[in-house]
C-alpha atoms as a PDB file:
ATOM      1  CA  UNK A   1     101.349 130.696  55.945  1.00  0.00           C
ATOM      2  CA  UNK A   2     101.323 126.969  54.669  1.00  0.00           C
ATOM      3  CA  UNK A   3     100.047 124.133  56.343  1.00  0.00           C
ATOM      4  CA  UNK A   4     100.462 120.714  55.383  1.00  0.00           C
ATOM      5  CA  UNK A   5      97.816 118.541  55.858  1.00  0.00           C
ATOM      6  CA  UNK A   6      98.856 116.382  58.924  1.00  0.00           C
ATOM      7  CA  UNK A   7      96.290 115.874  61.821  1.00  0.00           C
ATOM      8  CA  UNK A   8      97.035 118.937  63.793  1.00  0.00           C
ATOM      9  CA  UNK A   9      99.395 121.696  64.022  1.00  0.00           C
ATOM     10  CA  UNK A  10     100.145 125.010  65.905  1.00  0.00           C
ATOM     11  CA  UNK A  11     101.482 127.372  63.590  1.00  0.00           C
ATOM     12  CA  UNK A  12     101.732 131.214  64.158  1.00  0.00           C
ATOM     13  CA  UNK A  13      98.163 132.236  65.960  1.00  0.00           C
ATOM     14  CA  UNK A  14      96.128 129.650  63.975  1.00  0.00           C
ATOM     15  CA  UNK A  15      95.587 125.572  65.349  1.00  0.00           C
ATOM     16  CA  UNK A  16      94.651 123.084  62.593  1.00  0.00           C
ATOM     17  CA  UNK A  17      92.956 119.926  63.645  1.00  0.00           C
ATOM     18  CA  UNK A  18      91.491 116.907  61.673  1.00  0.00           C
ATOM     19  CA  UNK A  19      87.934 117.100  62.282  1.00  0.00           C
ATOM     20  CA  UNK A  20      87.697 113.411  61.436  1.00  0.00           C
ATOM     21  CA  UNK A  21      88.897 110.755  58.702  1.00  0.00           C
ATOM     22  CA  UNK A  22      88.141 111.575  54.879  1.00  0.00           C
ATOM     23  CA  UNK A  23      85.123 109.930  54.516  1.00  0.00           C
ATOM     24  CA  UNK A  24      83.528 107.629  51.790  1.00  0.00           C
ATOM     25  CA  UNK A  25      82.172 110.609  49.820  1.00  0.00           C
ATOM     26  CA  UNK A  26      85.840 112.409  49.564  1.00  0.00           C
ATOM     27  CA  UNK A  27      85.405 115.016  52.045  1.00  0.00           C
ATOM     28  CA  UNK A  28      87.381 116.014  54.659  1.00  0.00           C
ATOM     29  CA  UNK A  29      86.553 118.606  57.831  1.00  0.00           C
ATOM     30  CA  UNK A  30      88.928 120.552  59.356  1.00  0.00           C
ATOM     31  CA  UNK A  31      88.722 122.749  62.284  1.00  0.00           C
ATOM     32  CA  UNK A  32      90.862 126.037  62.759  1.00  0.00           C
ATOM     33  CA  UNK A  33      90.943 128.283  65.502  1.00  0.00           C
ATOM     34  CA  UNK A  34      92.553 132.110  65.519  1.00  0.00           C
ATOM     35  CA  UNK A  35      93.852 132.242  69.101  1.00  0.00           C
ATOM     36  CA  UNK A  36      95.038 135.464  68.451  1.00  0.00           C
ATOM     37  CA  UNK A  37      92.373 137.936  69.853  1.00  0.00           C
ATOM     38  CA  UNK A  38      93.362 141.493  68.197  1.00  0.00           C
ATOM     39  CA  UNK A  39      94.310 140.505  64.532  1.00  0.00           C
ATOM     40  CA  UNK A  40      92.712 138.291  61.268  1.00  0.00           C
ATOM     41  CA  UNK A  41      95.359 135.747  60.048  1.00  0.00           C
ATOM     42  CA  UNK A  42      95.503 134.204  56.676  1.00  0.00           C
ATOM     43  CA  UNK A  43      95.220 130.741  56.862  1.00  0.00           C
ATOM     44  CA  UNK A  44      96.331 128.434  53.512  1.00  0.00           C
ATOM     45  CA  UNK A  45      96.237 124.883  53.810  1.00  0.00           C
ATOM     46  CA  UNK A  46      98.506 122.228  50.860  1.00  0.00           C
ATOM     47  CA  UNK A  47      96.984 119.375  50.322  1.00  0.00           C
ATOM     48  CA  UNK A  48      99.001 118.027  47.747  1.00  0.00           C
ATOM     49  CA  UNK A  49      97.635 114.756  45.778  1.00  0.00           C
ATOM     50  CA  UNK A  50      94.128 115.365  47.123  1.00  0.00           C
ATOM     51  CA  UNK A  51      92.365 116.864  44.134  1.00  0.00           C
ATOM     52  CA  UNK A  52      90.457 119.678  45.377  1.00  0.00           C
ATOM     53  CA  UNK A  53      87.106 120.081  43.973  1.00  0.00           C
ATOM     54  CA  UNK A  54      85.305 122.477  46.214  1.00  0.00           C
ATOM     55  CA  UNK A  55      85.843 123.872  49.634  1.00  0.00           C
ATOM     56  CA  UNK A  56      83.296 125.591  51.814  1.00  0.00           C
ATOM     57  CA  UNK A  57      83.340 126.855  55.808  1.00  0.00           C
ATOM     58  CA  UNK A  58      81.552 128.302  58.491  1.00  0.00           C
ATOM     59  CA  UNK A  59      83.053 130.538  61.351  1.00  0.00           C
ATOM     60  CA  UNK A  60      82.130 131.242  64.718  1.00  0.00           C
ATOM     61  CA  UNK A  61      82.916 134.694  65.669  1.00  0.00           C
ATOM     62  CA  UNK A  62      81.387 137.592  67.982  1.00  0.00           C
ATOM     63  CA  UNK A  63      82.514 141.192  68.373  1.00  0.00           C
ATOM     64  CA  UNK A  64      84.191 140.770  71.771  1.00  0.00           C
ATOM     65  CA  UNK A  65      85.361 137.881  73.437  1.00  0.00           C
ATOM     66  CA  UNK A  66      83.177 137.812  76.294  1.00  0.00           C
ATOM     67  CA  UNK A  67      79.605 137.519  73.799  1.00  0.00           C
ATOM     68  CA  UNK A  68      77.055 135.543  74.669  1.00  0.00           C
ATOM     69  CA  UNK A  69      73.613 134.013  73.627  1.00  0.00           C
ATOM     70  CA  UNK A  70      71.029 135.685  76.008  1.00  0.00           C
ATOM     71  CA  UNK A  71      66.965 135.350  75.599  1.00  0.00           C
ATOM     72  CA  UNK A  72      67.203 139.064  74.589  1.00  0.00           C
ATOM     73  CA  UNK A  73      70.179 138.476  72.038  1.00  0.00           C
ATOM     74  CA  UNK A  74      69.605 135.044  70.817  1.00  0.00           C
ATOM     75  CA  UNK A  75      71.272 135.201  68.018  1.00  0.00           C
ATOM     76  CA  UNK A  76      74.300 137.157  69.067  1.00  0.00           C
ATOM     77  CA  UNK A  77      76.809 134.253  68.890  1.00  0.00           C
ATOM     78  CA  UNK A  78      75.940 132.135  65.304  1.00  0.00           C
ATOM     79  CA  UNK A  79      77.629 130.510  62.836  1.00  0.00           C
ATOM     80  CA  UNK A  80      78.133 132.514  59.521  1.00  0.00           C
ATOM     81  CA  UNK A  81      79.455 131.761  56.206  1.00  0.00           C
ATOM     82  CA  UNK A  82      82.768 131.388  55.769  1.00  0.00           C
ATOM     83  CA  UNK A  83      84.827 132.802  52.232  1.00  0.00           C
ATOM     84  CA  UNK A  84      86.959 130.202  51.451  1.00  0.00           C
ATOM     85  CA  UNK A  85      88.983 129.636  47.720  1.00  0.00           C
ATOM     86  CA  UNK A  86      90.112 126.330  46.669  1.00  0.00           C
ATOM     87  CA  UNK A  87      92.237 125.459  44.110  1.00  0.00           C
ATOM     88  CA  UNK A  88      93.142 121.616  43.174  1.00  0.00           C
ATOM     89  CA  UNK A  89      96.003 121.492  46.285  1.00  0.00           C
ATOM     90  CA  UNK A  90      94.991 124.657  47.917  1.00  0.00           C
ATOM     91  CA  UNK A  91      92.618 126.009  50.337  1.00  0.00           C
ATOM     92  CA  UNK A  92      92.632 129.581  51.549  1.00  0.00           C
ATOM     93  CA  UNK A  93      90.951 131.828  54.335  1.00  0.00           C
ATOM     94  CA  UNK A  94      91.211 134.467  56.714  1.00  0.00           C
ATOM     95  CA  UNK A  95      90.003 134.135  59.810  1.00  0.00           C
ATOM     96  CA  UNK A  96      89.400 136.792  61.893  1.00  0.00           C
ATOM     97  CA  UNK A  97      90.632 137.424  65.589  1.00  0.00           C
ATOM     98  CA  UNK A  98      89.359 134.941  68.217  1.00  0.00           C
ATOM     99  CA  UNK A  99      87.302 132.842  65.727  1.00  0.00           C
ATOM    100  CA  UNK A 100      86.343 129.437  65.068  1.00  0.00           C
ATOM    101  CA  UNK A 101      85.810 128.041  61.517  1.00  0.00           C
ATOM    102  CA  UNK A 102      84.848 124.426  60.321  1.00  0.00           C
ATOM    103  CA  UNK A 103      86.224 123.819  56.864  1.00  0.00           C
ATOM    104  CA  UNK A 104      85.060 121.421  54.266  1.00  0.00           C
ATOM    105  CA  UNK A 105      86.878 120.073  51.474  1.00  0.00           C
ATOM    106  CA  UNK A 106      85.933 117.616  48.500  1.00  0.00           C
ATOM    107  CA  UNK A 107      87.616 116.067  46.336  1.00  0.00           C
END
């Protein structure tokens, strides 16, 4: 799947929002969400012109869908690395089923 960068987008299982305006440094967040909640979906976003430099991500994720934070589990729900691969117009993930990643990307 391609995605072209342009505010947001529902394509397949995955949404694609701006996370805000490219800011002064060159960087732009993005925030994608799996909706689907059995299967990992590849997620590779065009941004032609933009002159990739690096690309980086976290993702929020649990087991099952219903997981929570609890004082015995505090930690149960927490962002993790995410594996992302940039190239100068592309950035590529997967994101697994029911997830929520935050994507950075410099140019």
């Amino acid at each position: 799947m391609i995605l072209r960068l342009l505010g947001a987008l529902v394509v397949s299982a995955i949404f694609l929002a701006n996370a805000g305006p490219v800011l002064a440094d060159g960087n732009v967040w993005l925030a994608a969400v799996n909706i689907d909640p059995d299967q990992s979906h590849r997620l590779e976003i065009e941004v032609p012109g933009f002159g990739i430099r690096s690309a980086s991500g976290e993702i929020l994720t649990a087991e099952a869908l219903d997981a929570i934070n609890t004082f015995d589990e505090p930690s149960r729900v927490k962002p993790q690395a995410l594996a992302v691969t940039a190239s100068k117009e592309m950035v590529s993930s997967s994101l697994p089923p029911a997830s929520i990643a935050v994507l950075q990307i410099a140019n």
